[in-house]
Protein backbone atom coordinates (compact mmCIF):
# COMPACT_ATOMS: atom_id res chain seq x y z
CA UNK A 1 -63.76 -72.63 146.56
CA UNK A 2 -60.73 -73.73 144.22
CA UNK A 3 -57.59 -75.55 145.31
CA UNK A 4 -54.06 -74.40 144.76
CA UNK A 5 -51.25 -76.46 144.84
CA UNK A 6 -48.20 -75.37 147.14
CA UNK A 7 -45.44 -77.37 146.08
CA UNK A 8 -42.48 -77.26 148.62
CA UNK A 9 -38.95 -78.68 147.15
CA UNK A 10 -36.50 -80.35 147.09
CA UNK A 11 -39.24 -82.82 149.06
CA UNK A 12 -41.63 -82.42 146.25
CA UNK A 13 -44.10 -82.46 148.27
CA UNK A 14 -47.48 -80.79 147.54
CA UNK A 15 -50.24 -79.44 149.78
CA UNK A 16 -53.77 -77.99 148.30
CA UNK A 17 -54.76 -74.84 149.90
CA UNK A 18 -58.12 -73.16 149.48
CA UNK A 19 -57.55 -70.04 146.52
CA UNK A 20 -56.54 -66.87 149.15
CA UNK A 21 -55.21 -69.22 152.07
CA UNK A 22 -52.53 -67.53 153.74
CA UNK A 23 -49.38 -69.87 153.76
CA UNK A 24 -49.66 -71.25 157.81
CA UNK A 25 -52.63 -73.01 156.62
CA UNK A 26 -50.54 -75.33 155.65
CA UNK A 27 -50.00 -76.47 159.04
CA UNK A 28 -53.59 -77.79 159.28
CA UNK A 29 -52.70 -80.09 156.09
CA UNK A 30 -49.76 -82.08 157.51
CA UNK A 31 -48.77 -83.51 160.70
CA UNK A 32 -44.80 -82.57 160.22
CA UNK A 33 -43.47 -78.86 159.58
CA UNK A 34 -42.69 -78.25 156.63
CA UNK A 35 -42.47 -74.96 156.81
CA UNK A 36 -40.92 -73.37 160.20
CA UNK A 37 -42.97 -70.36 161.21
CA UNK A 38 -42.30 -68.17 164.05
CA UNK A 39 -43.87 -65.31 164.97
CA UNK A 40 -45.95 -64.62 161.84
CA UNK A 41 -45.84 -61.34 161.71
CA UNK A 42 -43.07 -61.05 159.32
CA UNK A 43 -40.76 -59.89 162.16
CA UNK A 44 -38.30 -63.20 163.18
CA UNK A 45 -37.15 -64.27 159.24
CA UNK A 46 -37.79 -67.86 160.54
CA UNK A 47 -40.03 -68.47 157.25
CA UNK A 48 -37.99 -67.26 154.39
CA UNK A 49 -38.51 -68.77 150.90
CA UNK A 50 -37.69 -68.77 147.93
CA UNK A 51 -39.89 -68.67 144.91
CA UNK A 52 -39.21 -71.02 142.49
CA UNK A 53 -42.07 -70.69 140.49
CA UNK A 54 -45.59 -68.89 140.71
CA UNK A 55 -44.15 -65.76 142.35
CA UNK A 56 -47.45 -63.97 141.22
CA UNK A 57 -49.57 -66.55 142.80
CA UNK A 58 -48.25 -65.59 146.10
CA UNK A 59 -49.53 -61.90 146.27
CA UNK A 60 -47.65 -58.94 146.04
CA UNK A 61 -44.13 -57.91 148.54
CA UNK A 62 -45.24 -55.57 151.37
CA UNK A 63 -42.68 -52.63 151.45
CA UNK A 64 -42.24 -54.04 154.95
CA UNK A 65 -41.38 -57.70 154.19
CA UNK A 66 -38.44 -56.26 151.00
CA UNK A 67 -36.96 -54.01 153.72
CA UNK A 68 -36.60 -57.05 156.30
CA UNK A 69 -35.88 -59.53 153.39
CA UNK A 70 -33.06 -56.85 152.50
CA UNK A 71 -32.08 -56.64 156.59
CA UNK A 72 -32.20 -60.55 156.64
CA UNK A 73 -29.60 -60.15 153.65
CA UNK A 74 -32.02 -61.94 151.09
CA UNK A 75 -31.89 -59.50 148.14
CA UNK A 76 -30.43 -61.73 145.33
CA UNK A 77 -33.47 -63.92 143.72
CA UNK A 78 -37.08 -64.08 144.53
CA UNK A 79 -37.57 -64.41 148.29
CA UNK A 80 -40.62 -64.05 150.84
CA UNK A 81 -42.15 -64.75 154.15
CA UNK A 82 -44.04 -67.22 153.92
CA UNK A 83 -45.81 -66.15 156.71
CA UNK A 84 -46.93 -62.94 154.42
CA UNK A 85 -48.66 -64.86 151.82
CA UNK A 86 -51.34 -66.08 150.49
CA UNK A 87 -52.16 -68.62 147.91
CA UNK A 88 -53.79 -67.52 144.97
CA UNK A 89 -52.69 -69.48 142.13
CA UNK A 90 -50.12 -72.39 141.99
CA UNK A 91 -46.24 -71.78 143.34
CA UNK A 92 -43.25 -73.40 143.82
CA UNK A 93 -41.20 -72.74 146.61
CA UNK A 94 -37.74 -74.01 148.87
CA UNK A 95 -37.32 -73.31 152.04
CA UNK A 96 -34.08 -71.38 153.26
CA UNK A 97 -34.33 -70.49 156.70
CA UNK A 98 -34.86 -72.08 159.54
């Protein structure tokens, strides 16, 4: 199965996910959080991103995640739960919640 590189900034740091991993994989590639899940359901915003680059590599918005993005405030730029996608290509993301 192909890699995809998940590159989280300002860190830099990269993590190769099998194509179609859902983001929280990522957890099984590094020791530290680098990404702070919660509930991962989409439901406690603890895992919002935002997209830098390769916002088509993540899959497309649920209409449940924009309407809690737009609760949560987030509806200027490209933002997501990470916790609602999956890998599919290469992206570029920050995180902005925790």
């Amino acid at each position: 199965m192909p890699l995809n590189r998940l590159t989280l900034m300002p860190e830099g740091v990269g993590i190769d996910l099998p194509q179609g991993s859902p983001l929280t994989g990522i957890e099984n590639k590094t020791s530290e959080p680098l990404i702070p899940f919660g509930c991962r359901s989409g439901a406690c915003g603890a895992c919002v991103v935002e997209v830098l680059a390769g916002s088509d590599a993540l899959g497309e918005t649920d209409p449940d995640e924009a309407d809690f993005l737009e609760d949560l405030g987030w509806t200027e730029g490209n933002y997501r739960l990470a916790c609602q996608c999956s890998l599919w290509d290469s992206a570029t993301i920050r995180v902005v919640a925790s």
